[in-house]
N, C-alpha and C. Protein backbone atom coordinates (compact mmCIF):
# COMPACT_ATOMS: atom_id res chain seq x y z
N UNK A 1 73.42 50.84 15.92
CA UNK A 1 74.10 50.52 14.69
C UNK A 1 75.30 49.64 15.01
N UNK A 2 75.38 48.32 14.41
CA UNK A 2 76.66 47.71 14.42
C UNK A 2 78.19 48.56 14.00
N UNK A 3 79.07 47.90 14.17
CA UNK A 3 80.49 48.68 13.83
C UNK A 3 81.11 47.99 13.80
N UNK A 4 81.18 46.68 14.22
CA UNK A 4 82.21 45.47 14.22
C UNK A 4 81.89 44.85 14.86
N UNK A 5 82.88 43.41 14.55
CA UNK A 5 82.94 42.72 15.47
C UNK A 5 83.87 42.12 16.83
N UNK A 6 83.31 42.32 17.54
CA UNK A 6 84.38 42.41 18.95
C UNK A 6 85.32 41.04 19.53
N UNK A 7 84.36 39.93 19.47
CA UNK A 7 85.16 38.42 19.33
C UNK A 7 84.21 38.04 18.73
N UNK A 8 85.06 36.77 18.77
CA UNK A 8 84.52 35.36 18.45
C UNK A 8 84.45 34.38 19.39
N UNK A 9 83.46 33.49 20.12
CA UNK A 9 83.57 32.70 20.85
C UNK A 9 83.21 31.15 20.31
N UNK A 10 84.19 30.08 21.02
CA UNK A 10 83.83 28.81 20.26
C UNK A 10 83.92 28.45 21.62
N UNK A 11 83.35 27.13 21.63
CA UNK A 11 83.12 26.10 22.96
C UNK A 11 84.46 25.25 22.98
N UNK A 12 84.53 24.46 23.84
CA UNK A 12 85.37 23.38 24.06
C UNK A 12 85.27 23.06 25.76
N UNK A 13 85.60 21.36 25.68
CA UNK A 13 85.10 20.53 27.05
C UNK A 13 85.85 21.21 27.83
N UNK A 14 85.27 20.86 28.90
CA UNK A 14 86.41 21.06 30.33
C UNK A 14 87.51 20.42 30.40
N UNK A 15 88.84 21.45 30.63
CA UNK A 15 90.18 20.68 30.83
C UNK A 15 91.02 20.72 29.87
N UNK A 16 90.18 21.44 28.52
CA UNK A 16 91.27 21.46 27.39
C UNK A 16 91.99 22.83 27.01
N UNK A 17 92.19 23.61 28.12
CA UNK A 17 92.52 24.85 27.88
C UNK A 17 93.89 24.88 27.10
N UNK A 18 95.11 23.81 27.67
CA UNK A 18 95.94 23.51 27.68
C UNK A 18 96.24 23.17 26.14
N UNK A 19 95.47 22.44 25.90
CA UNK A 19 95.21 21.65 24.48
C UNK A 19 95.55 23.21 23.51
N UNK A 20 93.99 24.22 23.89
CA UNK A 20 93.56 24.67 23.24
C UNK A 20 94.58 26.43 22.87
N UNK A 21 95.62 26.61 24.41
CA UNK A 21 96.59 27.45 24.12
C UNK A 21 97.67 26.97 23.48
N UNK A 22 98.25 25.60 23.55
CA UNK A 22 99.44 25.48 22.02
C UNK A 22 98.57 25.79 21.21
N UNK A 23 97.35 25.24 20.81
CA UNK A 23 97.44 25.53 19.40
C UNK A 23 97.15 27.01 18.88
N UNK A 24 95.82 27.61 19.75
CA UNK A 24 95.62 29.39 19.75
C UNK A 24 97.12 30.31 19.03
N UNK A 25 98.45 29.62 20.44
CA UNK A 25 99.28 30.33 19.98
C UNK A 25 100.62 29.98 19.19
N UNK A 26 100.70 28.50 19.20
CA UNK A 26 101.67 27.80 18.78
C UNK A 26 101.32 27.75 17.24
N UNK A 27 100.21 27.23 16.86
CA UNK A 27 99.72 26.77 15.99
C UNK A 27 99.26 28.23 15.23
N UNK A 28 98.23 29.14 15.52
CA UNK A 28 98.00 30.38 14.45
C UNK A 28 98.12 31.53 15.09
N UNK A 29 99.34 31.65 16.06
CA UNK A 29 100.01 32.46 15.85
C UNK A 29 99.45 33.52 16.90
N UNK A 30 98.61 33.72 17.95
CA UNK A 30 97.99 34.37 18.89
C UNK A 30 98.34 34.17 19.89
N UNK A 31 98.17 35.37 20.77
CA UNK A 31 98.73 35.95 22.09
C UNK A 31 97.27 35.52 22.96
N UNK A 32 97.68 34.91 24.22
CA UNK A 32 96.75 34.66 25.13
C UNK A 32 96.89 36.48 25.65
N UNK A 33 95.45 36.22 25.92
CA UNK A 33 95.00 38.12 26.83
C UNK A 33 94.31 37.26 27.97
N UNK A 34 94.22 38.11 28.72
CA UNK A 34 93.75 37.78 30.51
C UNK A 34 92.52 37.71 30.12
N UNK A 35 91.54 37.18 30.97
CA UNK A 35 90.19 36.95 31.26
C UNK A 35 90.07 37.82 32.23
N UNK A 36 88.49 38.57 32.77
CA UNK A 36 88.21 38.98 33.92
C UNK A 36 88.14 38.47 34.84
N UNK A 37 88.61 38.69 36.38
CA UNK A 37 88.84 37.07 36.91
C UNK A 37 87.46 36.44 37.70
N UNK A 38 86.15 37.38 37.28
CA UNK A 38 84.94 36.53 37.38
C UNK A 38 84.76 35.81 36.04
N UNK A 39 85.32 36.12 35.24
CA UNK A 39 84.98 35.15 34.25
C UNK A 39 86.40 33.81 34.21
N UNK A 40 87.35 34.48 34.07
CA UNK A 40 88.84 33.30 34.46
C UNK A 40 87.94 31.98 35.51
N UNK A 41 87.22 32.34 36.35
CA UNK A 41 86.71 31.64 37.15
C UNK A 41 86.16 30.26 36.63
N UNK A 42 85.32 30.48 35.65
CA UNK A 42 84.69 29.84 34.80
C UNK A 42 85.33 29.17 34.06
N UNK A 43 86.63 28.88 33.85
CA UNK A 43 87.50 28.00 32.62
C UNK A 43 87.46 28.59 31.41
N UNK A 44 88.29 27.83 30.71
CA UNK A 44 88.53 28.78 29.19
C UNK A 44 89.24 29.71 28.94
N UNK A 45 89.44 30.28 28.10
CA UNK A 45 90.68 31.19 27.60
C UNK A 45 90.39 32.04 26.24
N UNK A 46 91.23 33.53 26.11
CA UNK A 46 90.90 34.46 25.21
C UNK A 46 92.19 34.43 24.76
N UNK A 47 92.04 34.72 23.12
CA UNK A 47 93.69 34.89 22.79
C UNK A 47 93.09 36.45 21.54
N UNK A 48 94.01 36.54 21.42
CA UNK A 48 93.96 37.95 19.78
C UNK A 48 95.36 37.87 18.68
N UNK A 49 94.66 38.31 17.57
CA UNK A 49 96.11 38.31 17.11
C UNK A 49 95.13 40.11 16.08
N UNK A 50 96.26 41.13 16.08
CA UNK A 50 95.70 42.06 15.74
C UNK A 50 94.66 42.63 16.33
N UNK A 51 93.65 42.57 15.60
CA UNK A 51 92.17 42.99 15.83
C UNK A 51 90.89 42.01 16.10
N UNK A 52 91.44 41.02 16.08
CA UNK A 52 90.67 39.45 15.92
C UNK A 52 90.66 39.14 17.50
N UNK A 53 89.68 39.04 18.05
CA UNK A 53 89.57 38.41 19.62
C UNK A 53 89.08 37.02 19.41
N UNK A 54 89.39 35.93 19.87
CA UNK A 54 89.10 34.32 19.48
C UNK A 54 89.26 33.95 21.58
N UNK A 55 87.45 33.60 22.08
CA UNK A 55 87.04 33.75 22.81
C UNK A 55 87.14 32.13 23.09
N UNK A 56 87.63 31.04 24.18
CA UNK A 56 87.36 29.73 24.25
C UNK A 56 86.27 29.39 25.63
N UNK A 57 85.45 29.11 25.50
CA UNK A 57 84.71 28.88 26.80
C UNK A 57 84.30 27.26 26.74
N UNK A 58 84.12 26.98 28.37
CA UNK A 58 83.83 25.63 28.49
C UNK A 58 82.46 25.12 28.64
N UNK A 59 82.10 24.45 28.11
CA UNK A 59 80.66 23.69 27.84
C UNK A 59 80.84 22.40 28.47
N UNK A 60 80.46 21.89 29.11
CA UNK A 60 80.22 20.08 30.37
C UNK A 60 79.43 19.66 29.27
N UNK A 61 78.61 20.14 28.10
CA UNK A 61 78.27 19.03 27.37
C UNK A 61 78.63 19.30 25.64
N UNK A 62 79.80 19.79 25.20
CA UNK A 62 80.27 20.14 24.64
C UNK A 62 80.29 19.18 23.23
N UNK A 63 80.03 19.89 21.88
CA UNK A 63 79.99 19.31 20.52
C UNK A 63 80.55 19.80 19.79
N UNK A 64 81.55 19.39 19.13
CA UNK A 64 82.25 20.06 18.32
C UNK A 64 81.71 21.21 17.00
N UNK A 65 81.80 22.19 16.58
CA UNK A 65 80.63 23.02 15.86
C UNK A 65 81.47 22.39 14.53
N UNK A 66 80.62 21.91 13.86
CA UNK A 66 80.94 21.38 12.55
C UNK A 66 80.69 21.99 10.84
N UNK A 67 79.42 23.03 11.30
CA UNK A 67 79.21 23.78 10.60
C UNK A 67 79.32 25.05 10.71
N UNK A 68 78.77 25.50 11.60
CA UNK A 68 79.00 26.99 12.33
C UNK A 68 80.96 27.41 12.35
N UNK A 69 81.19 28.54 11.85
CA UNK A 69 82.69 28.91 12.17
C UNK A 69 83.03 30.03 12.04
N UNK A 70 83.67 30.25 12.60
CA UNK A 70 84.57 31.95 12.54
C UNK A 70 85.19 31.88 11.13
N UNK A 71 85.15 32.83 10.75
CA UNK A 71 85.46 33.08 8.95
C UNK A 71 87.06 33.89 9.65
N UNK A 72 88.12 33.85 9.66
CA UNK A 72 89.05 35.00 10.26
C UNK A 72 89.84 35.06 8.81
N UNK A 73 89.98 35.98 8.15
CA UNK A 73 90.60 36.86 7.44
C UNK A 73 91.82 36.92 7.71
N UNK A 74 93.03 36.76 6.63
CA UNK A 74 94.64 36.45 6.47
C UNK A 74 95.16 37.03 5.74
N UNK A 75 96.20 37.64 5.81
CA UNK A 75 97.44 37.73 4.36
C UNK A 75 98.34 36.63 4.25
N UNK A 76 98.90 36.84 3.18
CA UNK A 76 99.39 35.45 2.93
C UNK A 76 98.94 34.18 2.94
N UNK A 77 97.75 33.60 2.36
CA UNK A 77 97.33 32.60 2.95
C UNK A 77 97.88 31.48 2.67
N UNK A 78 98.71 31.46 1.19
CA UNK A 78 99.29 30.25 0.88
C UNK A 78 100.51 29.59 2.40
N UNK A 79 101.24 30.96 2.82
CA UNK A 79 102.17 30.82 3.90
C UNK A 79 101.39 30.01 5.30
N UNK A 80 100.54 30.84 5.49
CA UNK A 80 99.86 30.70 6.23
C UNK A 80 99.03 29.46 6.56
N UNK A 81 98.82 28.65 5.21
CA UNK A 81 98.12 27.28 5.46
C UNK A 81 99.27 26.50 5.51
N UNK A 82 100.29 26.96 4.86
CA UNK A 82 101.58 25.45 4.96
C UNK A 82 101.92 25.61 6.32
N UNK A 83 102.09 26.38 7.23
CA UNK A 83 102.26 26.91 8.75
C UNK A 83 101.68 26.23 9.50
N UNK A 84 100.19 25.83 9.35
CA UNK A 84 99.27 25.25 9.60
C UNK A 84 99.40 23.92 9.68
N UNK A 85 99.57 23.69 8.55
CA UNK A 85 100.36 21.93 7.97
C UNK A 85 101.33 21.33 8.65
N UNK A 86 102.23 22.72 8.73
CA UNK A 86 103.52 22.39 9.29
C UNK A 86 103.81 21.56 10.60
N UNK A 87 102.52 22.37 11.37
CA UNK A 87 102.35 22.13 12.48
C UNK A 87 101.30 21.29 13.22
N UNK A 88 101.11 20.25 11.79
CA UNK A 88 99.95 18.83 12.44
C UNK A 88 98.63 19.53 12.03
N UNK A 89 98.22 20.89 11.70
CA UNK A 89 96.58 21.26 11.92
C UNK A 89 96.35 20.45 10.25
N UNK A 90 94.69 20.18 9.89
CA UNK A 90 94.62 19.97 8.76
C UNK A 90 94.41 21.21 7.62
N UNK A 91 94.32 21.31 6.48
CA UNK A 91 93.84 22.07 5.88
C UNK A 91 93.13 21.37 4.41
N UNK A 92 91.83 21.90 4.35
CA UNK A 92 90.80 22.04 3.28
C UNK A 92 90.99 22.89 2.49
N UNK A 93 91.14 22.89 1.12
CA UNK A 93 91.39 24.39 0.50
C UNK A 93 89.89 24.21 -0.45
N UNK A 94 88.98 25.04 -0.89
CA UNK A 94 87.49 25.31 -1.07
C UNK A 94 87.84 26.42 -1.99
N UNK A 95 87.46 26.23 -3.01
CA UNK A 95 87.34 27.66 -4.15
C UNK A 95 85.83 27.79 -4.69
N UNK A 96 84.96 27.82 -3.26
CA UNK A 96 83.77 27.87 -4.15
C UNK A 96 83.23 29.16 -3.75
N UNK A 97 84.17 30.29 -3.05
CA UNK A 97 83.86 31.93 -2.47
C UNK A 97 84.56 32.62 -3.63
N UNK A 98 83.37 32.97 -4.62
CA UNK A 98 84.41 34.08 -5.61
C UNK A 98 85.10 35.09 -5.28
N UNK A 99 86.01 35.30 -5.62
CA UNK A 99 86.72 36.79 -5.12
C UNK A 99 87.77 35.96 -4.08
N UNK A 100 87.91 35.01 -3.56
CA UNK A 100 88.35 34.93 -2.39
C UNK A 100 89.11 33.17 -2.38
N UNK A 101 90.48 33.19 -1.90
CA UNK A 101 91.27 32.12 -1.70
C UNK A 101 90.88 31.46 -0.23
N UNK A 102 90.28 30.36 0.29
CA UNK A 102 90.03 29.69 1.23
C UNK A 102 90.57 28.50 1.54
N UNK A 103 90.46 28.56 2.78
CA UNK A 103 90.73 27.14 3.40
C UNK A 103 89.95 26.77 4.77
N UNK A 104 89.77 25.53 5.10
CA UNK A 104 89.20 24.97 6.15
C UNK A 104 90.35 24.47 7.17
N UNK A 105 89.81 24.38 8.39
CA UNK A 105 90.66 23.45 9.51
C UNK A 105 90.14 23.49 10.85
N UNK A 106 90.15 22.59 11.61
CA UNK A 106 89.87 22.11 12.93
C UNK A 106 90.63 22.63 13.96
N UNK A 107 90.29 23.35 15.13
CA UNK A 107 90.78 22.80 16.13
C UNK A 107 91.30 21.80 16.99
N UNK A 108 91.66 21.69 17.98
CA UNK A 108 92.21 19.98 18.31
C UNK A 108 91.04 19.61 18.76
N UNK A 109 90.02 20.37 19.38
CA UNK A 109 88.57 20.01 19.78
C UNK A 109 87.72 19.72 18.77
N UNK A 110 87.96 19.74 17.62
CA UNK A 110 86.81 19.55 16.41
C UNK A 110 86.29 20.87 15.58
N UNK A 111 86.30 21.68 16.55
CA UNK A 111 85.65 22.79 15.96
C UNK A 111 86.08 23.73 14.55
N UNK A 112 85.20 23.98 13.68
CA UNK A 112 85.41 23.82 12.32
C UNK A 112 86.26 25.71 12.12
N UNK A 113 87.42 26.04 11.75
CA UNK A 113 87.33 27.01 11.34
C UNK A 113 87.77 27.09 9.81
N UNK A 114 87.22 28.73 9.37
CA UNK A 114 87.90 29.12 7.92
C UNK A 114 88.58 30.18 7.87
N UNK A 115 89.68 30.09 7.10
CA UNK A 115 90.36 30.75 6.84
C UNK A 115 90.53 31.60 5.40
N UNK A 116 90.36 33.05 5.30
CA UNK A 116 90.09 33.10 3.80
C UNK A 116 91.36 34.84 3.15
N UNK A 117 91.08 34.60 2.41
CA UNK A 117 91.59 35.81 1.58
C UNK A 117 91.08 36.89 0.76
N UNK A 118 91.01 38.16 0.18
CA UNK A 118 90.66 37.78 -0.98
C UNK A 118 91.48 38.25 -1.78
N UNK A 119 90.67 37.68 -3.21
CA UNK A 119 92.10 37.75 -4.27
C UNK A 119 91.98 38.74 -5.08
N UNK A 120 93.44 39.46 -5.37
CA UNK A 120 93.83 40.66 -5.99
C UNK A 120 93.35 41.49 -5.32
């Protein structure tokens, strides 16, 4: 039986770890956590914020996921997307999830995430 979900993993090229920890933690707000160091081995990086694990691994032939995305769940989202803004990321705002305040945005690698709420 499922019970949750434990991470999330997205790709990104070799070499952009650097890239990819300002923004993890600069940008939305997450704590880098250690890797195992057979996996540290391998490149890439894990960050969390709460209960949310956001997994980065490296791909040598790497595509940005354009459709595919981590849905991660927010309070505050209005705060939370100008934060976003604030700080160079883009934001999409999408009202086509009833029940629920959304937004879109990229990584610096391309990769598509959403950000959502819901309302009342």
């Amino acid at each position: 039986m499922l019970v949750a979900v434990d991470h999330v993993q997205l790709a990104a090229p070799p070499g952009s770890e650097d890239l990819l920890r300002a923004y993890c933690i600069d940008v939305l707000g997450m704590t880098e956590i250690p890797k195992p160091p057979v996996l540290a081995a391998r490149g890439g990086c894990w960050f969390e914020a709460g209960f949310v694990q956001l997994h980065i691994g490296v791909e040598a032939d790497f595509r940005p996921a354009k459709k595919a995305h981590p849905g991660l769940r927010v309070t505050g989202i209005e705060a939370y997307a100008a934060r976003l803004r604030d700080k160079g990321a883009s934001v999409t705002w999408d009202d086509n999830l009833p029940g629920h305040k959304r937004f879109y945005s990229e990584d610096p690698v391309g990769n598509r995430l959403e950000f959502l709420e819901p309302r009342g």
